[in-house]
C-alpha atoms as a PDB file:
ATOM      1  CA  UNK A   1     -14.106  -1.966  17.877  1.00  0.00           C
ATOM      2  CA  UNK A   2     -13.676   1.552  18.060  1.00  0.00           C
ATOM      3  CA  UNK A   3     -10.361   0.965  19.434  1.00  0.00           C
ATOM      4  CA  UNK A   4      -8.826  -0.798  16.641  1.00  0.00           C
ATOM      5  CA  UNK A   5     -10.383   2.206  14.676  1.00  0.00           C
ATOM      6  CA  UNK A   6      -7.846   4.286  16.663  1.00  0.00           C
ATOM      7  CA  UNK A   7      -4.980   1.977  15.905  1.00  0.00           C
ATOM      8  CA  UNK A   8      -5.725   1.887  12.305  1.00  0.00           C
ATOM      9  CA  UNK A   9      -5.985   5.837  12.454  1.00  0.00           C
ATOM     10  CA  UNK A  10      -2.386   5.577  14.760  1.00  0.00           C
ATOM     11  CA  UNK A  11      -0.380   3.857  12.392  1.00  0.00           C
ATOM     12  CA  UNK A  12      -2.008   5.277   9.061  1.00  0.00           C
ATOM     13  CA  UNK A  13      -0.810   8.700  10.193  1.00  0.00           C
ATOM     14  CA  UNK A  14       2.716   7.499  11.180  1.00  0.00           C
ATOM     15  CA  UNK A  15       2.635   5.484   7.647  1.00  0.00           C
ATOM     16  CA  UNK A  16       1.405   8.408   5.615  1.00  0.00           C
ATOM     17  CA  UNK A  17       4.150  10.891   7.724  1.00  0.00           C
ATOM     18  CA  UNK A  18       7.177   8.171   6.726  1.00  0.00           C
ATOM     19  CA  UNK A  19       6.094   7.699   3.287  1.00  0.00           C
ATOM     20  CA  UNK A  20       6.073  11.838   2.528  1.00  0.00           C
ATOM     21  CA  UNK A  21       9.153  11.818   4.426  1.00  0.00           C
ATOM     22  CA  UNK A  22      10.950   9.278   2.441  1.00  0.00           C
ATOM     23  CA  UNK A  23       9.574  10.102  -0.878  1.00  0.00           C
ATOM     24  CA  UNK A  24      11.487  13.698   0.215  1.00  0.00           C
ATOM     25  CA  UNK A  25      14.877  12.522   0.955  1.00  0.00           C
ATOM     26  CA  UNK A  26      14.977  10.188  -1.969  1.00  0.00           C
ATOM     27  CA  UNK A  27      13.643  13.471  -4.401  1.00  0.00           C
ATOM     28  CA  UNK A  28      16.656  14.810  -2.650  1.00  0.00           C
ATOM     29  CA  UNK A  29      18.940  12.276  -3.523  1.00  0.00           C
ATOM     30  CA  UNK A  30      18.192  11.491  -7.007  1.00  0.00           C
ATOM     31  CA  UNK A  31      16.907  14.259  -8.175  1.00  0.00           C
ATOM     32  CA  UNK A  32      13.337  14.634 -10.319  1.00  0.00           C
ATOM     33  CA  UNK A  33      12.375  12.447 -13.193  1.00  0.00           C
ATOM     34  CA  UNK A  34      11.368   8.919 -12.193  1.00  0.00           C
ATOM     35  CA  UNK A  35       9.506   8.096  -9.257  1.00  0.00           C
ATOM     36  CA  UNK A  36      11.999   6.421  -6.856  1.00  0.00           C
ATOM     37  CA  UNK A  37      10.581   7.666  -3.547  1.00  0.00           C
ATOM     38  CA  UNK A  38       7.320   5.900  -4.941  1.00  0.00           C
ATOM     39  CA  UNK A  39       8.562   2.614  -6.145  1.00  0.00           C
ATOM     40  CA  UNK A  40      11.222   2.698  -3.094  1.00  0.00           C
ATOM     41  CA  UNK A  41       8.179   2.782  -0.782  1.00  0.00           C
ATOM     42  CA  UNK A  42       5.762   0.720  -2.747  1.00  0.00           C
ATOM     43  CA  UNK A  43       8.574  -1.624  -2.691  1.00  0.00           C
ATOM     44  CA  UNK A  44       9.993  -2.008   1.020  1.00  0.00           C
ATOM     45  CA  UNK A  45       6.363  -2.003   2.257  1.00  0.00           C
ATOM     46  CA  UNK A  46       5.417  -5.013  -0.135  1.00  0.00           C
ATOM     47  CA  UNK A  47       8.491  -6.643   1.952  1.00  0.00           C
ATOM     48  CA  UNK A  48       7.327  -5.234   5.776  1.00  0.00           C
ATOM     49  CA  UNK A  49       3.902  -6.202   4.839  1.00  0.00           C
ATOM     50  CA  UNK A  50       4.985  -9.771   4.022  1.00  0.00           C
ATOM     51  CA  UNK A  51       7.407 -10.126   6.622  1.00  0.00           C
ATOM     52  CA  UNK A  52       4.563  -9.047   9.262  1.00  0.00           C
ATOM     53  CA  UNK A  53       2.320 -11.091   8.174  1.00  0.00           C
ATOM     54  CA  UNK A  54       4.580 -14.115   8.928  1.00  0.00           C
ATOM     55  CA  UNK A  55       6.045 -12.759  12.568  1.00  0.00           C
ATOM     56  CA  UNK A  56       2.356 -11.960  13.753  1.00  0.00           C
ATOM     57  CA  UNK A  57       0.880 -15.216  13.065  1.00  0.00           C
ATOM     58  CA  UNK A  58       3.586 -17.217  14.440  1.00  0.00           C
ATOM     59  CA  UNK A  59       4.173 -14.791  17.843  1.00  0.00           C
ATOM     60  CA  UNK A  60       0.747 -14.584  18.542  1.00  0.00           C
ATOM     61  CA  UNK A  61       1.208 -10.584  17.523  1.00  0.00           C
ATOM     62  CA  UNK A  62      -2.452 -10.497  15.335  1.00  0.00           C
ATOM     63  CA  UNK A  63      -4.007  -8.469  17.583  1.00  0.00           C
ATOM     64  CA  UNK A  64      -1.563  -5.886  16.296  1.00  0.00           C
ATOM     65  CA  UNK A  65      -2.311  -6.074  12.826  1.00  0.00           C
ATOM     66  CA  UNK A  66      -5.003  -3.403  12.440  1.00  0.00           C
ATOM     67  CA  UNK A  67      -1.782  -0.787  13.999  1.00  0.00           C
ATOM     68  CA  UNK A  68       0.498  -2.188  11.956  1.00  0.00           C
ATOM     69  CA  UNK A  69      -0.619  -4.186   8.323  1.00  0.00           C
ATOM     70  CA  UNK A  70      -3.920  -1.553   7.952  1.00  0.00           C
ATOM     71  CA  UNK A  71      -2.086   1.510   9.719  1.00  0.00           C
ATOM     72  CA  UNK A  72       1.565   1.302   9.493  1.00  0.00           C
ATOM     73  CA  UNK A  73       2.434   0.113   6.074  1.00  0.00           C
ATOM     74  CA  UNK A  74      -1.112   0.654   4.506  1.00  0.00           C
ATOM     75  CA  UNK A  75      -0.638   4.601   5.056  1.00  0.00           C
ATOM     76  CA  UNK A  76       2.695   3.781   3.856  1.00  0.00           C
ATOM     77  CA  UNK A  77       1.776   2.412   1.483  1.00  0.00           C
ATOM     78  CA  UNK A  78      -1.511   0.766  -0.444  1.00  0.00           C
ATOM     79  CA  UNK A  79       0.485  -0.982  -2.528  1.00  0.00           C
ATOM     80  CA  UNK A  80       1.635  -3.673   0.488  1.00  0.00           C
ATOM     81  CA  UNK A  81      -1.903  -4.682   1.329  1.00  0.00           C
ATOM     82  CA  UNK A  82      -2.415  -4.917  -2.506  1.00  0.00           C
ATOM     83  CA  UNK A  83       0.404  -7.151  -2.894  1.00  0.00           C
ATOM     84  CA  UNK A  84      -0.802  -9.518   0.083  1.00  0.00           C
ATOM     85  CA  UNK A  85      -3.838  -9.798  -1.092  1.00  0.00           C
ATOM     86  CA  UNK A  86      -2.562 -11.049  -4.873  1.00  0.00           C
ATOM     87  CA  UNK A  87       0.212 -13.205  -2.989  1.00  0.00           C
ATOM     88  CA  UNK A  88      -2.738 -14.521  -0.939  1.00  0.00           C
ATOM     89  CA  UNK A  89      -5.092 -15.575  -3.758  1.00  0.00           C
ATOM     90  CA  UNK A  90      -1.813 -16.993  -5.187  1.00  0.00           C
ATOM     91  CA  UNK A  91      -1.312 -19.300  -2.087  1.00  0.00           C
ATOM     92  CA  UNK A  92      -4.595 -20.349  -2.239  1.00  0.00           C
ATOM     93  CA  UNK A  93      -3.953 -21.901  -5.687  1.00  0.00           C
ATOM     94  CA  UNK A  94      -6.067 -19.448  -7.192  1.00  0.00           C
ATOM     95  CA  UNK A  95      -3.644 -18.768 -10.099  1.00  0.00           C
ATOM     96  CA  UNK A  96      -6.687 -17.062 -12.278  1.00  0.00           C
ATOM     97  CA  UNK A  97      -8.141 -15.192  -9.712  1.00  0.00           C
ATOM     98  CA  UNK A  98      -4.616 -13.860  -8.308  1.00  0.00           C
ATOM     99  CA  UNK A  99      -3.611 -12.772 -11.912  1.00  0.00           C
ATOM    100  CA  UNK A 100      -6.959 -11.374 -12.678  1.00  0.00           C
ATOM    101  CA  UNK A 101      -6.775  -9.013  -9.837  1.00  0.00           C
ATOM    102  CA  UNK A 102      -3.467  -7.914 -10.372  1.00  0.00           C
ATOM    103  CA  UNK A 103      -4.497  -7.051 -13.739  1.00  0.00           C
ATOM    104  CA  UNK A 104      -7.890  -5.194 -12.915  1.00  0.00           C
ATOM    105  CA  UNK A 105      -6.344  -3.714  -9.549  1.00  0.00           C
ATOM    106  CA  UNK A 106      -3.730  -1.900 -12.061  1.00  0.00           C
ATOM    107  CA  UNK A 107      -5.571  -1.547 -15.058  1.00  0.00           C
ATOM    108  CA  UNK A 108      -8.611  -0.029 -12.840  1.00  0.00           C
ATOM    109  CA  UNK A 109      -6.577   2.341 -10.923  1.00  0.00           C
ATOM    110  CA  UNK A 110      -5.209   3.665 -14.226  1.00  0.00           C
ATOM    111  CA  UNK A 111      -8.239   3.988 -15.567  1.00  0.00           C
ATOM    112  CA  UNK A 112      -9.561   5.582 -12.668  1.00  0.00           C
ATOM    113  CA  UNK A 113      -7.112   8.327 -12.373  1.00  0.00           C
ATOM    114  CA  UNK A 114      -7.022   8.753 -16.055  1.00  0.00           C
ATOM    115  CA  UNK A 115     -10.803   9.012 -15.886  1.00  0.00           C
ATOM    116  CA  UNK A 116     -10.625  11.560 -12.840  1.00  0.00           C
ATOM    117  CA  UNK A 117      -7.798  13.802 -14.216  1.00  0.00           C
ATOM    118  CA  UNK A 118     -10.095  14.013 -17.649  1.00  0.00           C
ATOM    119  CA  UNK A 119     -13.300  15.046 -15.994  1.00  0.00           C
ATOM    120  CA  UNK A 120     -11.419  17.330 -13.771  1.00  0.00           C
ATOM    121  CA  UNK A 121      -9.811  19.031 -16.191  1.00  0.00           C
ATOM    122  CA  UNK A 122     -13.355  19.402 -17.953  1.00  0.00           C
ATOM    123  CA  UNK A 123     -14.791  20.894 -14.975  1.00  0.00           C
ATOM    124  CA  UNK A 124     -11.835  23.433 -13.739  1.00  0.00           C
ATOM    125  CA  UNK A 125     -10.775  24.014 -17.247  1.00  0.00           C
END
């Protein structure tokens, strides 16, 4: 166990150094204002994650997961394992319970931050 620990650790540090490294260049491209680098990531690891999830189940490859799907892509980006897990409740046939997770996942993260940034700003105001 405490070697898939590693892995995790691994790939979340190679995820978390590509995702900085992208959201750079594409600052650098485009400029500031919206957040490409963010939705650019958020986006192509959505797609990895998806397209892992598929080649490690069918090669035999799921002993790699933890590297990859938790390491990899979710220091990446969070985003892809949310969107497997909403695409998974959706396969399922669990229409409500898919759309009711997308909607507290986002709803609750706003919330969250909102919530964080307010009593932070109370504190070290």
């Amino acid at each position: 166990m405490f070697m898939t620990f590693l892995h995790v650790a691994l790939g979340g540090a190679i995820g978390a150094m590509l995702r900085f490294g992208t959201g750079l260049a594409l600052l650098r491209l485009s400029g500031p204002g919206f957040p490409v680098g963010v939705l650019s990531v958020n986006v192509l690891g959505s797609f990895l994650i998806g397209v892992f999830a598929v080649f490690s189940t069918q090669k035999g490859l799921t002993h790699l997961n933890p590297l990859v799907m938790a390491g990899l892509l979710g220091g990446f980006t969070t985003f892809s394992a949310f969107s497997l897990e909403a695409f998974t409740l959706y396969e399922r046939g669990q229409l409500g319970s898919a759309g009711l997770y997308v909607v507290l996942s986002i709803i609750g993260s706003l919330g969250a931050l909102a919530l964080g940034v307010w009593i932070a700003r109370g504190i070290w105001a």
